[in-house]
Each structure stands twice: as structure tokens, then as C-alpha cells.
PDB file of N, CA and C in Angstrom:
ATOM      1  N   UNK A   1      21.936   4.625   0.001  1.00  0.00           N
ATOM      2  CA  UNK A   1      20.819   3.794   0.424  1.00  0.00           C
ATOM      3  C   UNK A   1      21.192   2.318   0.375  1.00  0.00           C
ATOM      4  N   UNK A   2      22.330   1.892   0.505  1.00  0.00           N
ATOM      5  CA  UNK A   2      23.251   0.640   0.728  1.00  0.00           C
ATOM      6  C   UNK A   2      22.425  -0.025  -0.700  1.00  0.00           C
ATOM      7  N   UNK A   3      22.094  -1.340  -0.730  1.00  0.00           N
ATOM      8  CA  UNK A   3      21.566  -2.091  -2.262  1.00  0.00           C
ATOM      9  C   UNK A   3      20.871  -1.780  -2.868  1.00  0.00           C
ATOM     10  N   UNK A   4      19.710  -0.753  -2.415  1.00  0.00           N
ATOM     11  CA  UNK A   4      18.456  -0.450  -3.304  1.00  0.00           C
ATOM     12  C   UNK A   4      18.908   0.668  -4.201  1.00  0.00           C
ATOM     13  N   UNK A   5      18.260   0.061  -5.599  1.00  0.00           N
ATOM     14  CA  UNK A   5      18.419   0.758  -6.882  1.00  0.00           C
ATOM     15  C   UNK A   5      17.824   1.873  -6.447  1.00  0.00           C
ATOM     16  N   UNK A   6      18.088   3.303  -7.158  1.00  0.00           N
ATOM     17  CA  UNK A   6      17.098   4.086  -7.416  1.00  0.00           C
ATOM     18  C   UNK A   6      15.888   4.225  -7.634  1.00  0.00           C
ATOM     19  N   UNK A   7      15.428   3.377  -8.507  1.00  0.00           N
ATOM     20  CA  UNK A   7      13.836   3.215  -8.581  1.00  0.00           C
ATOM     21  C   UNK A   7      13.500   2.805  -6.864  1.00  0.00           C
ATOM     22  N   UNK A   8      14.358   1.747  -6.609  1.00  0.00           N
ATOM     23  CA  UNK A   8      13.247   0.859  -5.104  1.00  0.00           C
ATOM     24  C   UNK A   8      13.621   2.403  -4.471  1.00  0.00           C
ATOM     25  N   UNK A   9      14.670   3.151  -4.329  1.00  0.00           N
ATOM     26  CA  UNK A   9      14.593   4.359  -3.064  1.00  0.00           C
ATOM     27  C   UNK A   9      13.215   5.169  -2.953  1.00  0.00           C
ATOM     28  N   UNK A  10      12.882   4.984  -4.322  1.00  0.00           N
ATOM     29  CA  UNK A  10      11.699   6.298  -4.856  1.00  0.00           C
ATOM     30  C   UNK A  10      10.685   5.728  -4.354  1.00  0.00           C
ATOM     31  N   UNK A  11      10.448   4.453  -4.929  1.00  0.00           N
ATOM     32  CA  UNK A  11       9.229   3.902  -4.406  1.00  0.00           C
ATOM     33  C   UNK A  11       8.654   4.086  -2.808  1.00  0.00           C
ATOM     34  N   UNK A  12       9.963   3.875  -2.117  1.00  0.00           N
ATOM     35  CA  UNK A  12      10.186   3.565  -0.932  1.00  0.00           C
ATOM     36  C   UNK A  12       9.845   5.051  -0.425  1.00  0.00           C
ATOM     37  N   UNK A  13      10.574   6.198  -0.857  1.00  0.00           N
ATOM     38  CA  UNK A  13      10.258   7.338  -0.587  1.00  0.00           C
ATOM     39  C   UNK A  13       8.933   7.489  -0.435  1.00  0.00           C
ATOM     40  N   UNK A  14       8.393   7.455  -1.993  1.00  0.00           N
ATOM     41  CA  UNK A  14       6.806   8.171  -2.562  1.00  0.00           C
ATOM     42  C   UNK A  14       6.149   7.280  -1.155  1.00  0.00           C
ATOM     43  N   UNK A  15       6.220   5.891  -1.291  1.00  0.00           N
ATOM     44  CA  UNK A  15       5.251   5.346  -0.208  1.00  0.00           C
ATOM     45  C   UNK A  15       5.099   6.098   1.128  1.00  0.00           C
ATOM     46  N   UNK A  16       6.069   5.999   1.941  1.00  0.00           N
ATOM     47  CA  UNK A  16       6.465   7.395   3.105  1.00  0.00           C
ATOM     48  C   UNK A  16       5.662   7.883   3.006  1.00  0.00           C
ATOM     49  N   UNK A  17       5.902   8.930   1.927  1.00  0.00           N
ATOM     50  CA  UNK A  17       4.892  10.024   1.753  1.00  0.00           C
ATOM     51  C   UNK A  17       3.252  10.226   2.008  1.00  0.00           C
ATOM     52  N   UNK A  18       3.261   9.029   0.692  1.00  0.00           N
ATOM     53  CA  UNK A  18       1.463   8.733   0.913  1.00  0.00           C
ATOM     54  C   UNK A  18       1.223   8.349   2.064  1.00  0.00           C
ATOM     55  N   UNK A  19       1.901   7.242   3.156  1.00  0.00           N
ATOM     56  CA  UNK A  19       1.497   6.641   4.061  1.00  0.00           C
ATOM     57  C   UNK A  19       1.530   8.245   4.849  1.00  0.00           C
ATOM     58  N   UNK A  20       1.991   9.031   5.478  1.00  0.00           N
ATOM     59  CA  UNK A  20       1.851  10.201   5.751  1.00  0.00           C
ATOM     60  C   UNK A  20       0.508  11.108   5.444  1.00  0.00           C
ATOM     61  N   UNK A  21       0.266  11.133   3.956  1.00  0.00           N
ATOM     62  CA  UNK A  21      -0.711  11.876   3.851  1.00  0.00           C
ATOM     63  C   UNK A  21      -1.764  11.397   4.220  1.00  0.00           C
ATOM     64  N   UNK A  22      -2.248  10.106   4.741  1.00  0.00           N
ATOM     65  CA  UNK A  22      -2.814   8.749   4.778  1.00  0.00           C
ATOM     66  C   UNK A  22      -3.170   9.518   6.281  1.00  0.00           C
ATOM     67  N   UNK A  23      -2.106   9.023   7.149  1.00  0.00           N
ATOM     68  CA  UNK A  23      -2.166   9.282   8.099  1.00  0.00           C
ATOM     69  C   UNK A  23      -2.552  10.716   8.480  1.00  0.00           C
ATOM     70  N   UNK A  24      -2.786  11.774   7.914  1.00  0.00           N
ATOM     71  CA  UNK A  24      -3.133  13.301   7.866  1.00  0.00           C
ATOM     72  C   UNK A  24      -4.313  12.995   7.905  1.00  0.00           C
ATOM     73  N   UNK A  25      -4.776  12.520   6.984  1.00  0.00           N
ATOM     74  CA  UNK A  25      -6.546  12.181   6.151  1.00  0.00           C
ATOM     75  C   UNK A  25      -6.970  11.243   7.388  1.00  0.00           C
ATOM     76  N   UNK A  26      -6.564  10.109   7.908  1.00  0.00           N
ATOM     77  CA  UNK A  26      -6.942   9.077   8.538  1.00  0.00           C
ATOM     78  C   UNK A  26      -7.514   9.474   9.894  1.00  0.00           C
ATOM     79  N   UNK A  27      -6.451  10.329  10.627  1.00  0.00           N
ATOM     80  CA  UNK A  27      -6.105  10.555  12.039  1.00  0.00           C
ATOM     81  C   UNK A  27      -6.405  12.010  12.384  1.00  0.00           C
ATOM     82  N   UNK A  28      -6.324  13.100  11.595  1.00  0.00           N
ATOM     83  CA  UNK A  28      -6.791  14.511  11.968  1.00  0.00           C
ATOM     84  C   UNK A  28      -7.329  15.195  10.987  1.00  0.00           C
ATOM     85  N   UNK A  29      -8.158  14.072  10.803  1.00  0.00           N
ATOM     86  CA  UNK A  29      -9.857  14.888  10.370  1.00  0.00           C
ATOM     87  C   UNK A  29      -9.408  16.053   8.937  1.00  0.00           C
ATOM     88  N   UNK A  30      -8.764  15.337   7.702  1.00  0.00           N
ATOM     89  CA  UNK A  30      -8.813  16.026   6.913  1.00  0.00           C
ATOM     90  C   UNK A  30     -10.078  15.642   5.793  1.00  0.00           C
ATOM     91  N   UNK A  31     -10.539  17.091   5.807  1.00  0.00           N
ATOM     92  CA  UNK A  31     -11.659  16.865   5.300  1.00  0.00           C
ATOM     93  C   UNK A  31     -12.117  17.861   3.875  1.00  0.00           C
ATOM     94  N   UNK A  32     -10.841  18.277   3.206  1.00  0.00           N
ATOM     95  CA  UNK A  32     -10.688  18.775   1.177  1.00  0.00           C
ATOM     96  C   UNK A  32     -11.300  17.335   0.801  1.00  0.00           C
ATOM     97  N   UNK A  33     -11.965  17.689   0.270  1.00  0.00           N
ATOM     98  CA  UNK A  33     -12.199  16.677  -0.390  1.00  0.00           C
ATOM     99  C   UNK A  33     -10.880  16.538  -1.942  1.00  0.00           C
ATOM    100  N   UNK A  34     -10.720  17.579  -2.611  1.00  0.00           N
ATOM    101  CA  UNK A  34     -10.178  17.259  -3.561  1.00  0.00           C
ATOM    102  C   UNK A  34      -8.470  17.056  -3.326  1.00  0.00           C
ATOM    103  N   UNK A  35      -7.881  17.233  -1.795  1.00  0.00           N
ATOM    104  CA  UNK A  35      -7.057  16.659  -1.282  1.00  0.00           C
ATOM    105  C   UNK A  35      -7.054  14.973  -1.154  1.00  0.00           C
ATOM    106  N   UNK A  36      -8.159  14.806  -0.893  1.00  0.00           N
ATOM    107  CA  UNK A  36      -8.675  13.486  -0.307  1.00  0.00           C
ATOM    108  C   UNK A  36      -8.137  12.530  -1.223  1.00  0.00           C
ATOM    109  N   UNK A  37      -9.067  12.933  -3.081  1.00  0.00           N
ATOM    110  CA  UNK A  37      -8.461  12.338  -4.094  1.00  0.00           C
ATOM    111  C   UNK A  37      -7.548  12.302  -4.667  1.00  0.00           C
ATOM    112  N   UNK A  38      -6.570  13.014  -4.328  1.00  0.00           N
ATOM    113  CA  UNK A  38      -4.873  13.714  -4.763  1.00  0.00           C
ATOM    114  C   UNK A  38      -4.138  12.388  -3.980  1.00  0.00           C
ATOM    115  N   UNK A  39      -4.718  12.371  -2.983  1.00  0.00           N
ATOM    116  CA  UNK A  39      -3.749  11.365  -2.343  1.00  0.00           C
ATOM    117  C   UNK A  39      -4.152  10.129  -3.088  1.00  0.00           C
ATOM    118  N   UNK A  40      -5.432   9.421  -2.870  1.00  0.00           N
ATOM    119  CA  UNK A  40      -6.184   8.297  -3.015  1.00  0.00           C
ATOM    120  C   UNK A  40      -5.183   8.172  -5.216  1.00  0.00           C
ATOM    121  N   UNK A  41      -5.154   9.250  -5.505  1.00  0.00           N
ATOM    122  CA  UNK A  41      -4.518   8.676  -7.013  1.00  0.00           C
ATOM    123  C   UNK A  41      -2.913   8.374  -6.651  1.00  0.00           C
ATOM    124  N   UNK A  42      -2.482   9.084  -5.699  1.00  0.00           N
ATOM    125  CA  UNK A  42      -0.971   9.082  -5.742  1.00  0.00           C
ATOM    126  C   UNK A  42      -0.479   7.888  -5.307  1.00  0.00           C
ATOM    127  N   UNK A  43      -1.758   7.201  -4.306  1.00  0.00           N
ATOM    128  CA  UNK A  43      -1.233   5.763  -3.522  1.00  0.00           C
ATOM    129  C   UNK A  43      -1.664   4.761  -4.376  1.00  0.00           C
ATOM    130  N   UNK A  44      -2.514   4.964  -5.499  1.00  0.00           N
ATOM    131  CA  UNK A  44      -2.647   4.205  -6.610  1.00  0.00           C
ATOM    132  C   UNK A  44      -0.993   4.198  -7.297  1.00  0.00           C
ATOM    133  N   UNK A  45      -0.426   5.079  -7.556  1.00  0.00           N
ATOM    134  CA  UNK A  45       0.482   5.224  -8.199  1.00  0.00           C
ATOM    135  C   UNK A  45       1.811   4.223  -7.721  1.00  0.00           C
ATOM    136  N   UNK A  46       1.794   4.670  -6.325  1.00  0.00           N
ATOM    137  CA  UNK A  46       2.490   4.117  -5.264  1.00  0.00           C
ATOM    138  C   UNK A  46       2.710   2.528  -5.434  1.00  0.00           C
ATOM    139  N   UNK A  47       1.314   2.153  -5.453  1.00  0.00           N
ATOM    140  CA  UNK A  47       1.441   0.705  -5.319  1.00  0.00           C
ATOM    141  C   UNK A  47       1.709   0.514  -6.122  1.00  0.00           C
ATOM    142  N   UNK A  48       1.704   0.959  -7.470  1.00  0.00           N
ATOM    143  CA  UNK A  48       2.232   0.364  -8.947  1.00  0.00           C
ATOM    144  C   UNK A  48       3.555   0.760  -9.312  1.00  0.00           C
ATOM    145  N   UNK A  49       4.190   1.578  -8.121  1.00  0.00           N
ATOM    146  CA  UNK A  49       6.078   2.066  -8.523  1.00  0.00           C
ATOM    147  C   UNK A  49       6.411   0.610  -7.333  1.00  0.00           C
ATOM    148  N   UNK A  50       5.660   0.198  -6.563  1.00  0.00           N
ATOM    149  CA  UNK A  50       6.324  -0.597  -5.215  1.00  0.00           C
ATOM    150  C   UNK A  50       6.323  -1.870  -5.827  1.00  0.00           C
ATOM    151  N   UNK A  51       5.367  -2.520  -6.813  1.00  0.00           N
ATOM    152  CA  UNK A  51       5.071  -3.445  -7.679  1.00  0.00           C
ATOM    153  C   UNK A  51       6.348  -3.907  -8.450  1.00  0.00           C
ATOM    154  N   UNK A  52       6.542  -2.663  -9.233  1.00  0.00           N
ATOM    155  CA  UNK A  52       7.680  -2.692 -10.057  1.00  0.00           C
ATOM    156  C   UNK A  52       8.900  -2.498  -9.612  1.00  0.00           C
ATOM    157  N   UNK A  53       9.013  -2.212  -8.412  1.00  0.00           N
ATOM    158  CA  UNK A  53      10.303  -1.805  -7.949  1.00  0.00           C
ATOM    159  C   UNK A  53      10.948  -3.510  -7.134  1.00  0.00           C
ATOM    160  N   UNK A  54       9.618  -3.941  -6.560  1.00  0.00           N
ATOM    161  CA  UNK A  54       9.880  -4.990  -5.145  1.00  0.00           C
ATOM    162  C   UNK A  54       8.772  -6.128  -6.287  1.00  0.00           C
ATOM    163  N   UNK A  55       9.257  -6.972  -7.344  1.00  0.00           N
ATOM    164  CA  UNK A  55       8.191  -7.794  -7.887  1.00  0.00           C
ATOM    165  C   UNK A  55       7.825  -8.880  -6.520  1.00  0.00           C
ATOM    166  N   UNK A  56       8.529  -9.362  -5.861  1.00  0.00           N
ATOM    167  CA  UNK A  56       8.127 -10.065  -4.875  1.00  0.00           C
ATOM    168  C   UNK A  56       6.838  -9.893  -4.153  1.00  0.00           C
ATOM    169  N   UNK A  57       6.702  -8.534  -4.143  1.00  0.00           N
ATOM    170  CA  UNK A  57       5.405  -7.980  -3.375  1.00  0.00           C
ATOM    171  C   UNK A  57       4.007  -9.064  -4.193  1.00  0.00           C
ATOM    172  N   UNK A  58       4.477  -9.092  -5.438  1.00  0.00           N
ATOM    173  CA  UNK A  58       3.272  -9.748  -6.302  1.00  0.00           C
ATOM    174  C   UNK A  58       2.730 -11.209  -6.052  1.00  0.00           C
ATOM    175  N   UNK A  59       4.288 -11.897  -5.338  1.00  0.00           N
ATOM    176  CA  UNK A  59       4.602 -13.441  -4.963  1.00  0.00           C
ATOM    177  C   UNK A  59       2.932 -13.800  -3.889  1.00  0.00           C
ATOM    178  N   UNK A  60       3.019 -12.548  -2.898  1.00  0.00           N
ATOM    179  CA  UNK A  60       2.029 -12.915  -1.561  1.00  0.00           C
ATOM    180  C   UNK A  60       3.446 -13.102  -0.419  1.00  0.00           C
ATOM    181  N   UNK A  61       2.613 -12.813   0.863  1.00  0.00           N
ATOM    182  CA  UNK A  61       3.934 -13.144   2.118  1.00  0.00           C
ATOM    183  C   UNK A  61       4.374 -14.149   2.304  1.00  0.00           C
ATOM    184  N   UNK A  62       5.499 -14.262   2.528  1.00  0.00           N
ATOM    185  CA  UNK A  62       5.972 -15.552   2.993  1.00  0.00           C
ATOM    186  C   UNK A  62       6.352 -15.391   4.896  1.00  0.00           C
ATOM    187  N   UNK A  63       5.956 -14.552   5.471  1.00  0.00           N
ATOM    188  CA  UNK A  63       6.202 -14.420   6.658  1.00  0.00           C
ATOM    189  C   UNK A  63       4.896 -14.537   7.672  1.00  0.00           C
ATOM    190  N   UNK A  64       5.070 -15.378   8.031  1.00  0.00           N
ATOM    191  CA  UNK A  64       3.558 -16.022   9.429  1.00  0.00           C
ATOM    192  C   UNK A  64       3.287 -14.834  10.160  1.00  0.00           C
ATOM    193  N   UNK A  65       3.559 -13.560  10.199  1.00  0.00           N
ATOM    194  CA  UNK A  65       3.989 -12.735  10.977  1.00  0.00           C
ATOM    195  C   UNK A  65       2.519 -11.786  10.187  1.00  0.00           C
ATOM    196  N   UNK A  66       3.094 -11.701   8.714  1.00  0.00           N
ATOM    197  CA  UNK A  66       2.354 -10.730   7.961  1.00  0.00           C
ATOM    198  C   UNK A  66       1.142 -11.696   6.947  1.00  0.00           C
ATOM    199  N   UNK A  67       1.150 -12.994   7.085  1.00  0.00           N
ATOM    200  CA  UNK A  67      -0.678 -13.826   6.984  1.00  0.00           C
ATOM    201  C   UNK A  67      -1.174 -13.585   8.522  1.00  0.00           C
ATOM    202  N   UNK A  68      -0.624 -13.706   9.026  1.00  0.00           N
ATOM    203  CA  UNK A  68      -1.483 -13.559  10.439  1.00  0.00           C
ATOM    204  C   UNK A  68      -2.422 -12.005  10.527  1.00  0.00           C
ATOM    205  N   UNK A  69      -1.211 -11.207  10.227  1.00  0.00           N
ATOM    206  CA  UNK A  69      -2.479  -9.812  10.116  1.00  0.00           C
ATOM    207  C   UNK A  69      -3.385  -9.888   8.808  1.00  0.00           C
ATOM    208  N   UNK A  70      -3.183 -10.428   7.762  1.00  0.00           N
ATOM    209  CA  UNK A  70      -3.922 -10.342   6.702  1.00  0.00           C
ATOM    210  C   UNK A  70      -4.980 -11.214   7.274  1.00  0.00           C
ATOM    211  N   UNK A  71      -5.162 -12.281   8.311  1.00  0.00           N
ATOM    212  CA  UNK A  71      -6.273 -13.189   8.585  1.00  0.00           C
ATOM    213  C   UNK A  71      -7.263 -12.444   9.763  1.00  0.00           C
ATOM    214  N   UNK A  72      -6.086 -11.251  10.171  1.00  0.00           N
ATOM    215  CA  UNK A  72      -7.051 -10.581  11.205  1.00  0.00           C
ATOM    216  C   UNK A  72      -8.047  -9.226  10.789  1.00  0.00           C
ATOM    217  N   UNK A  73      -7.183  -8.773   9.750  1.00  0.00           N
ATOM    218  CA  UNK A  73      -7.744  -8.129   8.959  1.00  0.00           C
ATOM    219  C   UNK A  73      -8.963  -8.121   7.810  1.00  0.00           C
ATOM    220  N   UNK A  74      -8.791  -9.798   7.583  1.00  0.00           N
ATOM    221  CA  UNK A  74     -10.185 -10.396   6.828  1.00  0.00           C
ATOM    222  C   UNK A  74      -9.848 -10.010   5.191  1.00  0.00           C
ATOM    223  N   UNK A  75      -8.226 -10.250   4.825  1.00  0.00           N
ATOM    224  CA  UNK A  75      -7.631  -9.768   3.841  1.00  0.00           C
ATOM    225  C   UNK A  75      -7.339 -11.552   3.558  1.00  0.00           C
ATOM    226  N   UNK A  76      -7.901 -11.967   2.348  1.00  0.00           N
ATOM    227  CA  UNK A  76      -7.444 -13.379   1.684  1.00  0.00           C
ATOM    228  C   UNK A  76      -7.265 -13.223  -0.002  1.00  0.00           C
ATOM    229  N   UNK A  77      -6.923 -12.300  -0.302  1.00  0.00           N
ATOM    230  CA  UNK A  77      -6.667 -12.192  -1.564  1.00  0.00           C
ATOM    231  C   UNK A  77      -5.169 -11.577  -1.733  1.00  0.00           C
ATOM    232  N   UNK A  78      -4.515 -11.853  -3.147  1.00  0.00           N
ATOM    233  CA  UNK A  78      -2.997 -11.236  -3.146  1.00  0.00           C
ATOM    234  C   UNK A  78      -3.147 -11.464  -4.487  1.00  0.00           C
ATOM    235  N   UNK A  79      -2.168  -9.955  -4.672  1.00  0.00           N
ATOM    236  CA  UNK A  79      -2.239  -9.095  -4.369  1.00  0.00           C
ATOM    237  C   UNK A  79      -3.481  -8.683  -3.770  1.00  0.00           C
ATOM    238  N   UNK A  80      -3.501  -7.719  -2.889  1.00  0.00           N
ATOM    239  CA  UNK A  80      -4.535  -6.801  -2.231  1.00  0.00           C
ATOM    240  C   UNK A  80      -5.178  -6.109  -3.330  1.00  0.00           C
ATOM    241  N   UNK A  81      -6.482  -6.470  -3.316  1.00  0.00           N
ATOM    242  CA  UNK A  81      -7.590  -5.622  -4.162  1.00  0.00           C
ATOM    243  C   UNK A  81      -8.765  -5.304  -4.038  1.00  0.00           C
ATOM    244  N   UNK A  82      -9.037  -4.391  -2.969  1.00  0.00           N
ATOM    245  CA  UNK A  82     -10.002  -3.696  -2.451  1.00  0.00           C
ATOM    246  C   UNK A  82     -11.287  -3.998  -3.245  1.00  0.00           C
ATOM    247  N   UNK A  83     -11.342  -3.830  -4.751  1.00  0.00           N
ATOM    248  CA  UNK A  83     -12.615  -3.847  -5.135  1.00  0.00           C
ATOM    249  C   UNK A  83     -13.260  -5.185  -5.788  1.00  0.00           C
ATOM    250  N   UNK A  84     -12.704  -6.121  -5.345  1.00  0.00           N
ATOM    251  CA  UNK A  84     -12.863  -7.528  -5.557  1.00  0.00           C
ATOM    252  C   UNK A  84     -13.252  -7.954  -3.811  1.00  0.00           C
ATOM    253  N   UNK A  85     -14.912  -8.778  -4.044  1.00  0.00           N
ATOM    254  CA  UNK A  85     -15.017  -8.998  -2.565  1.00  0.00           C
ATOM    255  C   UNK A  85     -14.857  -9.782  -2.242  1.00  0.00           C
ATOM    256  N   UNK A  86     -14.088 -11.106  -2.552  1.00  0.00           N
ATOM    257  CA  UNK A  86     -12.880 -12.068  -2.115  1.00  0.00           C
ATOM    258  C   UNK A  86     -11.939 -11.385  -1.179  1.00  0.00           C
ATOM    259  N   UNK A  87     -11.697  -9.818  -1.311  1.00  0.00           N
ATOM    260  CA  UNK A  87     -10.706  -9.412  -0.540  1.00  0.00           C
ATOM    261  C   UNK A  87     -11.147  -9.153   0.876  1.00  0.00           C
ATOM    262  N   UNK A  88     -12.405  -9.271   1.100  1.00  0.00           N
ATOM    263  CA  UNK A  88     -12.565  -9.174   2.485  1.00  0.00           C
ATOM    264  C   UNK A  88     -13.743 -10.129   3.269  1.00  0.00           C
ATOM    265  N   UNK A  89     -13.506 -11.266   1.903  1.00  0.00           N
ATOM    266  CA  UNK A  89     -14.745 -12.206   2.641  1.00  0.00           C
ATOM    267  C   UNK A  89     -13.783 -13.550   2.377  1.00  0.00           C
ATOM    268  N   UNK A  90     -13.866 -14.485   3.489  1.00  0.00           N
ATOM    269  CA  UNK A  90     -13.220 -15.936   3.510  1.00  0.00           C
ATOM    270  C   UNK A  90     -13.906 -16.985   3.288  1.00  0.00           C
TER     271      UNK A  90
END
């Protein structure tokens, strides 16, 4: 995996994953509920192996590329934290 430690591969992996199951749940109508929350803990998990793996993630973007979607998205908080409503009000 050329420079990335083991931990960043995993992270990098697990994320894949969730973003996948994400996309299962998101896009074709999965509807377990206790699937639903299997994922919703695992991408909790996720973000806290991607945290520790990539600390930069914690910095905020430095790329005009990726504030621009966070401004279209109505995302002004960093880290991203859904249950704080700073995160989706400007």
C-alpha cells in the first residue's frame, strides 16, 4: 500500500466498507432496521480509526475544492458534527 502504515490501510479499508453499506442503505431501499444501526455504529467507529489514523482530518480542509462543498452543503463546523446545529446553520 506504498506509505500508508497499517493502521491508515484499515482505516481506509473499514471506511470503503461503511461508505458501501451507506450506499446499500442510501440508494436501494434497505430497510432492517437493526442493519441500519450496525452500520450507523460502525461509521461511528470509522470516523474515530480515520481520526487517528489521518490527524490532519482534525486540522479542517485546506483545499477550496472541499470548503466549497462544505458551503454547498450548509456544513460550517470542523470537525463535522451532526448533532451540534452550528453544523448546518451559518
Amino acid at each position: 500500500m506504498g506509505d500508508l502504515t497499517s493502521e491508515q490501510a484499515a482505516a481506509i479499508t473499514y471506511a470503503y466498507l461503511d461508505i458501501s453499506h451507506c450506499d446499500v442503505i442510501l440508494n436501494h431501499e434497505e430497510t432492517c432496521q437493526h442493519r441500519i444501526m450496525e452500520v450507523g455504529e460502525a461509521v461511528a467507529q470509522t470516523k474515530s480509526d480515520l481520526e487517528k489514523a489521518f490527524p490532519f482530518l482534525l486540522l479542517g480542509p485546506n483545499d477550496e475544492r472541499i470548503i466549497e462543498d462544505m458551503d454547498m452543503y450548509g456544513v460550517y463546523t470542523w470537525p463535522i458534527n451532526p448533532l451540534l446545529p452550528s453544523a448546518t446553520e451559518g
